[in-house]
N, C-alpha and C. Protein backbone atom coordinates (compact mmCIF):
# COMPACT_ATOMS: atom_id res chain seq x y z
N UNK A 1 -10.50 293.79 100.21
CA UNK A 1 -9.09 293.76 100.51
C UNK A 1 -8.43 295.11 100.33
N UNK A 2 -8.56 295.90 99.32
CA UNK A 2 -8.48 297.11 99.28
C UNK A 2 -8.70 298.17 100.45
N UNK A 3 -9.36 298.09 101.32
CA UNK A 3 -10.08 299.23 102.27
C UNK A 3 -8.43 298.65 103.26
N UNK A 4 -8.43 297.21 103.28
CA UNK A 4 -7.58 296.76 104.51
C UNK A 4 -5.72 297.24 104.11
N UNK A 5 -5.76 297.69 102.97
CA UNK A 5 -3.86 298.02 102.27
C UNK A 5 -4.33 299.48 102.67
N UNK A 6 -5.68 299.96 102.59
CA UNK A 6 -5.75 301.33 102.72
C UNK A 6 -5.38 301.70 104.27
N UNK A 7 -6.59 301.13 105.17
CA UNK A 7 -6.14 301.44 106.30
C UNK A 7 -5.21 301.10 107.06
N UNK A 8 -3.89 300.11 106.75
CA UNK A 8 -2.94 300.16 106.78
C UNK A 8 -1.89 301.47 106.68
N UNK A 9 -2.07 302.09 105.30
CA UNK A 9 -1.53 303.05 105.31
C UNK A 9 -1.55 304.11 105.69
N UNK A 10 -3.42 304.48 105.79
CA UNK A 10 -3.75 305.64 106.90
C UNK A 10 -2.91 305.50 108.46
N UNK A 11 -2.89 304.29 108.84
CA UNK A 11 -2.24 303.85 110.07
C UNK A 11 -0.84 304.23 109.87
N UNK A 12 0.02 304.16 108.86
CA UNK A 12 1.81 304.12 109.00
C UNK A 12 1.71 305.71 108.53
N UNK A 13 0.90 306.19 108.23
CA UNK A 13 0.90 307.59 108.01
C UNK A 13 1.06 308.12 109.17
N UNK A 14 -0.21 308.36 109.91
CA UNK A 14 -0.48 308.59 111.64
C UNK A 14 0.01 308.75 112.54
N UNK A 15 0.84 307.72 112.51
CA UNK A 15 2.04 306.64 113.33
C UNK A 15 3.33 307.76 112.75
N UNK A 16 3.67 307.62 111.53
CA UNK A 16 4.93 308.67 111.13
C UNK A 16 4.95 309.91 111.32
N UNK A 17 3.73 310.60 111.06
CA UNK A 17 3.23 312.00 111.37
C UNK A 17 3.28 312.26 112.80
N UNK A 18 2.66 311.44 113.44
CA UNK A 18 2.82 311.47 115.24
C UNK A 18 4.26 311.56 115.78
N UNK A 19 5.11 311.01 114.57
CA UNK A 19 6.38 310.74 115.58
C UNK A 19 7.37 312.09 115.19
N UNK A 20 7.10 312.48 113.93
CA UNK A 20 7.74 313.99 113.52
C UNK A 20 6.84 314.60 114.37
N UNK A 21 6.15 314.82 114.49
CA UNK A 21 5.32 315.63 115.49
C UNK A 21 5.96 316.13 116.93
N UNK A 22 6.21 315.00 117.97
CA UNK A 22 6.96 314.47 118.90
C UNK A 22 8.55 315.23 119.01
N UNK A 23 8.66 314.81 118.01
CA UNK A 23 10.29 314.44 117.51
C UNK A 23 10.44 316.27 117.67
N UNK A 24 9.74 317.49 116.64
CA UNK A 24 9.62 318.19 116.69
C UNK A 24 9.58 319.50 117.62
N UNK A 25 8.92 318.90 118.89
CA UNK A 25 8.26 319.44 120.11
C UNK A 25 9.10 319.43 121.16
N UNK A 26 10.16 318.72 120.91
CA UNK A 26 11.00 318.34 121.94
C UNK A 26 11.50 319.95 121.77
N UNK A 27 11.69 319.47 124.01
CA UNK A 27 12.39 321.29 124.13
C UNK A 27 14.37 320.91 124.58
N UNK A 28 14.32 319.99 123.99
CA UNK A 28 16.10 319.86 124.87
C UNK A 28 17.11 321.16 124.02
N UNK A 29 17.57 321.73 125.16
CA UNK A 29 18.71 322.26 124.68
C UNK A 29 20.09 322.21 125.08
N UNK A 30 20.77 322.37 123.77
CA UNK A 30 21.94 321.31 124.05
C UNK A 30 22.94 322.54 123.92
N UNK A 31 23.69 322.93 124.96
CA UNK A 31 24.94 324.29 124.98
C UNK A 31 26.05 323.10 124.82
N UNK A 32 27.30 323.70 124.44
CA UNK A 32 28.66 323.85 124.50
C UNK A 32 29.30 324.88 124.85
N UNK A 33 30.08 324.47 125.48
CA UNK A 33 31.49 325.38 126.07
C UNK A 33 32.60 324.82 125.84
N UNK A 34 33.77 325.87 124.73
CA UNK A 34 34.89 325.28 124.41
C UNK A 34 35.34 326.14 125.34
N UNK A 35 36.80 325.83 125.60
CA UNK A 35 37.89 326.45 126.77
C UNK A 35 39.24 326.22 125.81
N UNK A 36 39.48 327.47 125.50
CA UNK A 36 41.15 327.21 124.76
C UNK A 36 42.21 327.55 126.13
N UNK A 37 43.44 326.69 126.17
CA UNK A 37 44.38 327.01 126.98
C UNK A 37 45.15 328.37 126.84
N UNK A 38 45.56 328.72 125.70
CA UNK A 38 46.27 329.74 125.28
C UNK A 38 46.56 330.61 125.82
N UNK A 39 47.37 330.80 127.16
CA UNK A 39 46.97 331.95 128.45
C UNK A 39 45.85 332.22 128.88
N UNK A 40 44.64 331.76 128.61
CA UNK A 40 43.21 332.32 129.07
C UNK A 40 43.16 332.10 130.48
N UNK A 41 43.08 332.98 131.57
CA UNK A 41 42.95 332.49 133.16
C UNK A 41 41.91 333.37 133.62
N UNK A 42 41.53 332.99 134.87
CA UNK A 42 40.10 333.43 135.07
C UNK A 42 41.24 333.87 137.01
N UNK A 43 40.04 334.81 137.34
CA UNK A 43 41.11 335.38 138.27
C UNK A 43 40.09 334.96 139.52
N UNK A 44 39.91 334.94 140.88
CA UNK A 44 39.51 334.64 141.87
C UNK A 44 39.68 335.59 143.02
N UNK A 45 38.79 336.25 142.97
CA UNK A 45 38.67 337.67 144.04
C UNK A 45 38.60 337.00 145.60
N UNK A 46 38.91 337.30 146.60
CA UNK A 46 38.67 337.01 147.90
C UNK A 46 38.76 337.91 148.91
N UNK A 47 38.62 337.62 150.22
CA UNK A 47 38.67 338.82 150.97
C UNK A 47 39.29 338.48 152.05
N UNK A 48 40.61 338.99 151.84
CA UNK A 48 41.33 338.60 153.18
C UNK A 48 40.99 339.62 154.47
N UNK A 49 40.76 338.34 155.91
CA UNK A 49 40.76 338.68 156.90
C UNK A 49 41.27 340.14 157.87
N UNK A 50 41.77 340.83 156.97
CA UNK A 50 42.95 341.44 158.00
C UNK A 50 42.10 342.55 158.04
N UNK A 51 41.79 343.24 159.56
CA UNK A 51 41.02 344.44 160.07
C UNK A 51 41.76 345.20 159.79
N UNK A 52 42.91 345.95 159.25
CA UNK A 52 43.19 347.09 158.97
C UNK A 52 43.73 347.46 157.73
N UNK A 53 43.65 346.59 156.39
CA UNK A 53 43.20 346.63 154.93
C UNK A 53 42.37 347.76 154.85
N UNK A 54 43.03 348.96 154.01
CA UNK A 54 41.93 350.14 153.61
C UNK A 54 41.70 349.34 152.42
N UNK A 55 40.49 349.39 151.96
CA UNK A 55 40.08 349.07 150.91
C UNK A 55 39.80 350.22 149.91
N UNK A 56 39.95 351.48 150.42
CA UNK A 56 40.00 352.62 148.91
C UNK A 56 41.08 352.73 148.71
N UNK A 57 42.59 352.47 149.33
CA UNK A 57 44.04 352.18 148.77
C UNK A 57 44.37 350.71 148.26
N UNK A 58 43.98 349.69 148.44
CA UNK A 58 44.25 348.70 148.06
C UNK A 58 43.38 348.13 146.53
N UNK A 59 44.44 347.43 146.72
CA UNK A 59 43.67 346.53 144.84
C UNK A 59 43.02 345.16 145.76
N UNK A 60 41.35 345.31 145.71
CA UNK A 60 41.20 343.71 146.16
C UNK A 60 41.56 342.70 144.59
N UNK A 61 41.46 342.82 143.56
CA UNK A 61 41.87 341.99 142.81
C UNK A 61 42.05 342.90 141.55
N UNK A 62 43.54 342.17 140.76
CA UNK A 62 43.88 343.53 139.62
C UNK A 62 42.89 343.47 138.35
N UNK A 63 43.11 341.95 138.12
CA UNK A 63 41.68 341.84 137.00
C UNK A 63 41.13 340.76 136.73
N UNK A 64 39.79 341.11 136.53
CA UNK A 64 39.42 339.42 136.15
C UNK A 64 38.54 339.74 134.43
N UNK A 65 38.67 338.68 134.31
CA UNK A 65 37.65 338.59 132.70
C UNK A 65 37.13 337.37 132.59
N UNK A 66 35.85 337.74 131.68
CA UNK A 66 34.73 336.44 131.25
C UNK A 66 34.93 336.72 130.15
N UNK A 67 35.04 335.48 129.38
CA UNK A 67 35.10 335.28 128.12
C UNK A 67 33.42 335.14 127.83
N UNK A 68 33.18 334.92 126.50
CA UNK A 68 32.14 334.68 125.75
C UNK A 68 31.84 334.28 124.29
N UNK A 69 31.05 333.20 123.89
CA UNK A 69 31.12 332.60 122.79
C UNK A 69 30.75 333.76 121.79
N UNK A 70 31.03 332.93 120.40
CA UNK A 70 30.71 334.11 118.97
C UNK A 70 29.57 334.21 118.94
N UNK A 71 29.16 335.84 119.10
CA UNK A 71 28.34 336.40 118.87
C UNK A 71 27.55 336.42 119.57
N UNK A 72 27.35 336.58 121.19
CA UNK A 72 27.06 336.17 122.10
C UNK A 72 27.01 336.91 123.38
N UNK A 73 26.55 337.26 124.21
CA UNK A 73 26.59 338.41 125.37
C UNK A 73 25.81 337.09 126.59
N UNK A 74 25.59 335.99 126.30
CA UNK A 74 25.18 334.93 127.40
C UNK A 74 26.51 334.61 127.91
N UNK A 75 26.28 334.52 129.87
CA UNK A 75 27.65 334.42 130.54
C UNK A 75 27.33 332.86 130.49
N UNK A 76 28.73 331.89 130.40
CA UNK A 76 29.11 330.95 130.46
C UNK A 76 28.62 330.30 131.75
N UNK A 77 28.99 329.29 132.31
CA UNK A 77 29.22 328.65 133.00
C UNK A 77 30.63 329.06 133.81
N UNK A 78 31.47 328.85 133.56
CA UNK A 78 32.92 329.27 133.58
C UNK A 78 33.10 330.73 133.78
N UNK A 79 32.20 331.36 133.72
CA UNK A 79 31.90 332.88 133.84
C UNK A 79 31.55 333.47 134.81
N UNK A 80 30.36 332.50 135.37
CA UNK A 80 29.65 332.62 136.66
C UNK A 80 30.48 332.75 137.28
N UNK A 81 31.26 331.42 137.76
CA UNK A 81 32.02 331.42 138.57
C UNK A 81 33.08 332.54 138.87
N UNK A 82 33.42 333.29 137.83
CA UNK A 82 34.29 334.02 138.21
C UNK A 82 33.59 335.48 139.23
N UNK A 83 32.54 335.66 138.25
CA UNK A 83 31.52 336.53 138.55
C UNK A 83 31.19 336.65 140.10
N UNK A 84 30.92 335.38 140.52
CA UNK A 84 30.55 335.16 141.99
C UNK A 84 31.60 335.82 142.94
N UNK A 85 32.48 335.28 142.73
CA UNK A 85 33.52 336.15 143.70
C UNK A 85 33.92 337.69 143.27
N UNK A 86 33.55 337.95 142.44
CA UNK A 86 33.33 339.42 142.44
C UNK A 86 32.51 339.78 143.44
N UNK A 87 31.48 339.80 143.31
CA UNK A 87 30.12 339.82 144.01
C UNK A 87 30.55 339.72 145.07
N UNK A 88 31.21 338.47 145.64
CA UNK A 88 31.01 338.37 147.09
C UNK A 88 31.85 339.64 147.68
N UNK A 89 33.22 340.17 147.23
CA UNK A 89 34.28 341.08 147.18
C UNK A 89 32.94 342.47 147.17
N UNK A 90 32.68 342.91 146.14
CA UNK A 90 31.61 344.08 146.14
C UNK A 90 30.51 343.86 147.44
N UNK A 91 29.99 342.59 147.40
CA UNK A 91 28.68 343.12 148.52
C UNK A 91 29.33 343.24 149.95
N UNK A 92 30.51 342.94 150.57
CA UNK A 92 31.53 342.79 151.34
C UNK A 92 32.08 344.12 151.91
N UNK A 93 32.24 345.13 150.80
CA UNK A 93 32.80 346.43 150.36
C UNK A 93 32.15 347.70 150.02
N UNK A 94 31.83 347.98 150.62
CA UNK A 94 31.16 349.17 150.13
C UNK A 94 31.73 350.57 149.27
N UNK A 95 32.66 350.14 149.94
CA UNK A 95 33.75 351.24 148.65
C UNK A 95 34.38 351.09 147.67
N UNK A 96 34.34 349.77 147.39
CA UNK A 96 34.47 349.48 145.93
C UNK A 96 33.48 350.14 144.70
N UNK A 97 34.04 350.28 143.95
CA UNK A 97 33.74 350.51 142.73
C UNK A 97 34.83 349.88 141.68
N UNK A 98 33.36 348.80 140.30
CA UNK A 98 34.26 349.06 139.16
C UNK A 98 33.81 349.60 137.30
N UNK A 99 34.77 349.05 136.68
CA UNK A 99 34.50 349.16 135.68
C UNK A 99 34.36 348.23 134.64
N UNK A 100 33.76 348.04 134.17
CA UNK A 100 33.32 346.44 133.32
C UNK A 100 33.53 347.46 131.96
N UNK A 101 34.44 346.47 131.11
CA UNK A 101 35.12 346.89 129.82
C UNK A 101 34.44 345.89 128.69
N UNK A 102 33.55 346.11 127.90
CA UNK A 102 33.00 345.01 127.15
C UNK A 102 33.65 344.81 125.63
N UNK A 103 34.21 343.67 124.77
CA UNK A 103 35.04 343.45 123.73
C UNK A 103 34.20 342.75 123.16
N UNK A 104 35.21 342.75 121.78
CA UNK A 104 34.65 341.78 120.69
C UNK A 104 35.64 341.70 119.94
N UNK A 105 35.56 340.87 118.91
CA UNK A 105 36.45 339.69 117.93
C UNK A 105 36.47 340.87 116.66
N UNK A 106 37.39 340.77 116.26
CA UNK A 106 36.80 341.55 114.86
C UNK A 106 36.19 340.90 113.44
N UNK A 107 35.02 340.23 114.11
CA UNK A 107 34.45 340.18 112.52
C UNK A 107 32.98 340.78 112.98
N UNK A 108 32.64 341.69 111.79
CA UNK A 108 31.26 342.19 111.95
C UNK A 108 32.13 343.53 111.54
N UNK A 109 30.79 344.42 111.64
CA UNK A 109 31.04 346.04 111.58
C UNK A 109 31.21 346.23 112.76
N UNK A 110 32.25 347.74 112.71
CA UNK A 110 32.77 348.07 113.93
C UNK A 110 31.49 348.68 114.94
N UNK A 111 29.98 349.28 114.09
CA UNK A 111 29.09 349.23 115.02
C UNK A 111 28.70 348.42 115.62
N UNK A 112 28.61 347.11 115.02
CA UNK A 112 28.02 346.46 115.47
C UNK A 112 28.47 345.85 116.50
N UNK A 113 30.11 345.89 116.71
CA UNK A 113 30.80 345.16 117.63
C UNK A 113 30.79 345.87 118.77
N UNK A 114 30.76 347.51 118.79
CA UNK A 114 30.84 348.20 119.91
C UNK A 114 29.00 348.07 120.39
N UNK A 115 28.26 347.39 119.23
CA UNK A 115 27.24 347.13 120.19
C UNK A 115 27.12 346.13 121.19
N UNK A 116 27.79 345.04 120.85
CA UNK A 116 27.76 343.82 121.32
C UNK A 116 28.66 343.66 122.67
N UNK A 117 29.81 344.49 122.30
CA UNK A 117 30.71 344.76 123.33
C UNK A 117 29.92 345.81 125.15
N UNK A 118 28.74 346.50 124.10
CA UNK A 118 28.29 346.90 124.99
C UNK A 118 27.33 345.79 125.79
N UNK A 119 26.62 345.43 125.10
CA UNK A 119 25.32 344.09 125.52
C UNK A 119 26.24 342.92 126.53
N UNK A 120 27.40 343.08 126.54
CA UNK A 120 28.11 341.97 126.99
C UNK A 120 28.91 342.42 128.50
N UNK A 121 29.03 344.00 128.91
CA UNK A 121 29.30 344.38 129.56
C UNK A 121 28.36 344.86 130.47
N UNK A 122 27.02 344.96 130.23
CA UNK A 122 25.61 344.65 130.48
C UNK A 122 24.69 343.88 131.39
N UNK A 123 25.56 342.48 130.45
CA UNK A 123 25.30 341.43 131.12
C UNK A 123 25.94 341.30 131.97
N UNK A 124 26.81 341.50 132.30
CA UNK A 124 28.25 341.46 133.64
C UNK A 124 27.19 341.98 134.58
N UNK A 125 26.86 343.37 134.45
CA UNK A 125 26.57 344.39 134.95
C UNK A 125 24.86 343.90 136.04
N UNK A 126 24.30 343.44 134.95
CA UNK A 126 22.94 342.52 135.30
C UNK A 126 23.21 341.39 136.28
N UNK A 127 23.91 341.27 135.97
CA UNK A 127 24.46 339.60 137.06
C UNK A 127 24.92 340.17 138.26
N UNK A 128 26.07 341.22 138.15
CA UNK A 128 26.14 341.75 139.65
C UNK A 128 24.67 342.81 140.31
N UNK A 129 23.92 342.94 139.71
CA UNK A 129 22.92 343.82 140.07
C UNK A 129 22.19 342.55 140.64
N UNK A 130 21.50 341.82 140.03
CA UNK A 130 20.69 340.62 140.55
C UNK A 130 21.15 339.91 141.46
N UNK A 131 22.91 339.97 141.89
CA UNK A 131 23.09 339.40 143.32
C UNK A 131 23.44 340.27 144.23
N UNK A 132 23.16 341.59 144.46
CA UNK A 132 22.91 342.13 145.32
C UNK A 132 24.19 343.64 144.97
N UNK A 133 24.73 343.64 144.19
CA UNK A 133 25.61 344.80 143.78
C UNK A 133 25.14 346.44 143.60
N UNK A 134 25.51 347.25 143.99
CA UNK A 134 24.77 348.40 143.95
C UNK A 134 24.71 349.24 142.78
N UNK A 135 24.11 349.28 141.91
CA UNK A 135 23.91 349.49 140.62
C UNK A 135 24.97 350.88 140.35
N UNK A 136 25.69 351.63 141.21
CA UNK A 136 25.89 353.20 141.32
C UNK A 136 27.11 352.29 141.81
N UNK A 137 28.10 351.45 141.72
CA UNK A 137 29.05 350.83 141.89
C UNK A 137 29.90 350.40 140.77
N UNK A 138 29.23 350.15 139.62
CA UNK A 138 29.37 349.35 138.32
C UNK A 138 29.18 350.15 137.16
N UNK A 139 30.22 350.67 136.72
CA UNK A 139 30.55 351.63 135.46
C UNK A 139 30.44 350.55 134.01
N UNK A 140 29.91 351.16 132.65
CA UNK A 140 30.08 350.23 131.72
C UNK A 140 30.41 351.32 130.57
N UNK A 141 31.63 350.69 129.44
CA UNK A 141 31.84 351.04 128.27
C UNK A 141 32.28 349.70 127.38
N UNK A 142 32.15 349.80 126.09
CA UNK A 142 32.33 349.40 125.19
C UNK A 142 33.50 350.17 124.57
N UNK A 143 34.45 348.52 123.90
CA UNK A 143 35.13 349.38 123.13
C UNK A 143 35.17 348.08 121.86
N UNK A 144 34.65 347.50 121.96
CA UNK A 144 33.83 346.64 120.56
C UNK A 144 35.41 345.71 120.10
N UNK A 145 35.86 345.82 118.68
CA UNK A 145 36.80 345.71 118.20
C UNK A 145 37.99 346.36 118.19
N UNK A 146 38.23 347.39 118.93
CA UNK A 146 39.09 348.09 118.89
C UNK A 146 40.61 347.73 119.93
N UNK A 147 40.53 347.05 120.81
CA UNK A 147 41.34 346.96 121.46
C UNK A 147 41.37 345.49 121.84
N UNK A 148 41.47 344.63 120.91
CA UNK A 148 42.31 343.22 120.96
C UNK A 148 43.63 343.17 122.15
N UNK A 149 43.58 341.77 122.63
CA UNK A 149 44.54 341.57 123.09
C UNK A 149 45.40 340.27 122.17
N UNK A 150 44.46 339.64 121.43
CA UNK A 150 45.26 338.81 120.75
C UNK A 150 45.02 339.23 119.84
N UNK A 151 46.24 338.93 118.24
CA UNK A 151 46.22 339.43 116.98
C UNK A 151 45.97 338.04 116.06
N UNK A 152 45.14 337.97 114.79
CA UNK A 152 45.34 336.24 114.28
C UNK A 152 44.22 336.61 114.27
N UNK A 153 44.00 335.59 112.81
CA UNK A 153 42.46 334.92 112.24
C UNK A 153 42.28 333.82 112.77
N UNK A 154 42.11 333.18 113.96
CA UNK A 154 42.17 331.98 114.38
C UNK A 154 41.31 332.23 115.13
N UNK A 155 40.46 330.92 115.80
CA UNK A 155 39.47 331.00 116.69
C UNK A 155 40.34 330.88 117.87
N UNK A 156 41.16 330.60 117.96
CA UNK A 156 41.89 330.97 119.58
C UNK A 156 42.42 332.49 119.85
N UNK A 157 42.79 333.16 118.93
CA UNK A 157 42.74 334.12 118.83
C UNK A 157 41.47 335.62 118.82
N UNK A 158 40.36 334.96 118.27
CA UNK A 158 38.91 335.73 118.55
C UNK A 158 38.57 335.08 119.39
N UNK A 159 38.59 333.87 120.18
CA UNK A 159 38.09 333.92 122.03
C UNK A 159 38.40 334.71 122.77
N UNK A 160 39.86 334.85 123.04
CA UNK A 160 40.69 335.71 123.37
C UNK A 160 39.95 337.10 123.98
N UNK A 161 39.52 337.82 122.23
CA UNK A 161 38.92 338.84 122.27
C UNK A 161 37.84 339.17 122.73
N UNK A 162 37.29 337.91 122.67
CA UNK A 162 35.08 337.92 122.87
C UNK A 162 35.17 337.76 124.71
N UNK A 163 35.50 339.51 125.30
CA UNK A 163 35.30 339.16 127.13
C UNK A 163 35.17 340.92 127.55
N UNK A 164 34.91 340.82 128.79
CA UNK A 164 34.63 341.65 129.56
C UNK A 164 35.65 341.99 130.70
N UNK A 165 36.46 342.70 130.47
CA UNK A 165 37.45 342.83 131.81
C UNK A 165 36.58 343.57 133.01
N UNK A 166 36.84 342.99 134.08
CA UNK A 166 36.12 343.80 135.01
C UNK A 166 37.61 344.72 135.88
N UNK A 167 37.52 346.13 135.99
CA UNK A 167 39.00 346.66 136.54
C UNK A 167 38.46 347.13 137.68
């Protein structure tokens, strides 16, 4: 009777071990995207029709920005999108040129933020290169923590900060 409580338990062992095992291995990954209202707007580049638009005097769009989560240089969802119509505006244009401005929140060291600020303006930069943007089109600086647009210890206030203006 003994061997049979034993192999019982070898069995609920097996069985439990197999399922942390399992349980373990799993590849799901699970993102979030918060969106604060707080003035945050996302801008929408287009290209109007009209044949005699100079495009080295005109503004095709004054500015747009992607936000980005803490601590973070991965473009959103909500990002893309804005991104895309850039793109379509640049591959459209040949005389465009811009400048992608990369930010950050102020917590961290100020190196570290003008690093991140850079990695994040980067990524802008990578995304319009991979859809067809001409790499000699797309200027990048960092200016990390230094130039907030919102002031406040609040997380609506460091979203704010965590983006990339494209001018």
């Amino acid at each position: 009777m003994p061997s049979i409580n034993n192999n019982k338990v070898q069995s609920f062992l097996l069985t439990f071990s197999f399922i942390i095992f399992l349980s373990s291995c799993s590849s799901m990954n699970v993102t979030e995207e918060r969106v604060y209202e707080g003035g945050i707007k996302t801008v929408e580049a287009s290209v109007a029709e009209v044949s005699d638009l100079d495009y080295e005097t005109k503004a095709i769009f004054a500015n747009a920005t992607v936000f980005f989560e803490f601590d973070s240089y991965n473009l959103t969802s909500k990002s893309i999108q804005t991104l895309k119509s850039v793109v379509s505006v640049m591959n459209q244009n040949e005389n465009i040129k811009i400048t992608l401005a990369g930010h950050a929140d102020e917590r961290g060291t100020r190196e570290y933020n003008l690093a991140l600020g850079q990695r994040r303006a980067e990524s802008v930069k990578n995304y319009f290169i991979l859809n067809g943007v001409n790499s000699s089109k797309v200027s990048v600086k960092s200016y990390g923590e230094e130039r907030p647009v919102a002031s406040g210890n609040d997380e609506m206030s460091y979203s704010k900060n965590r983006r990339v203006e494209i001018n």
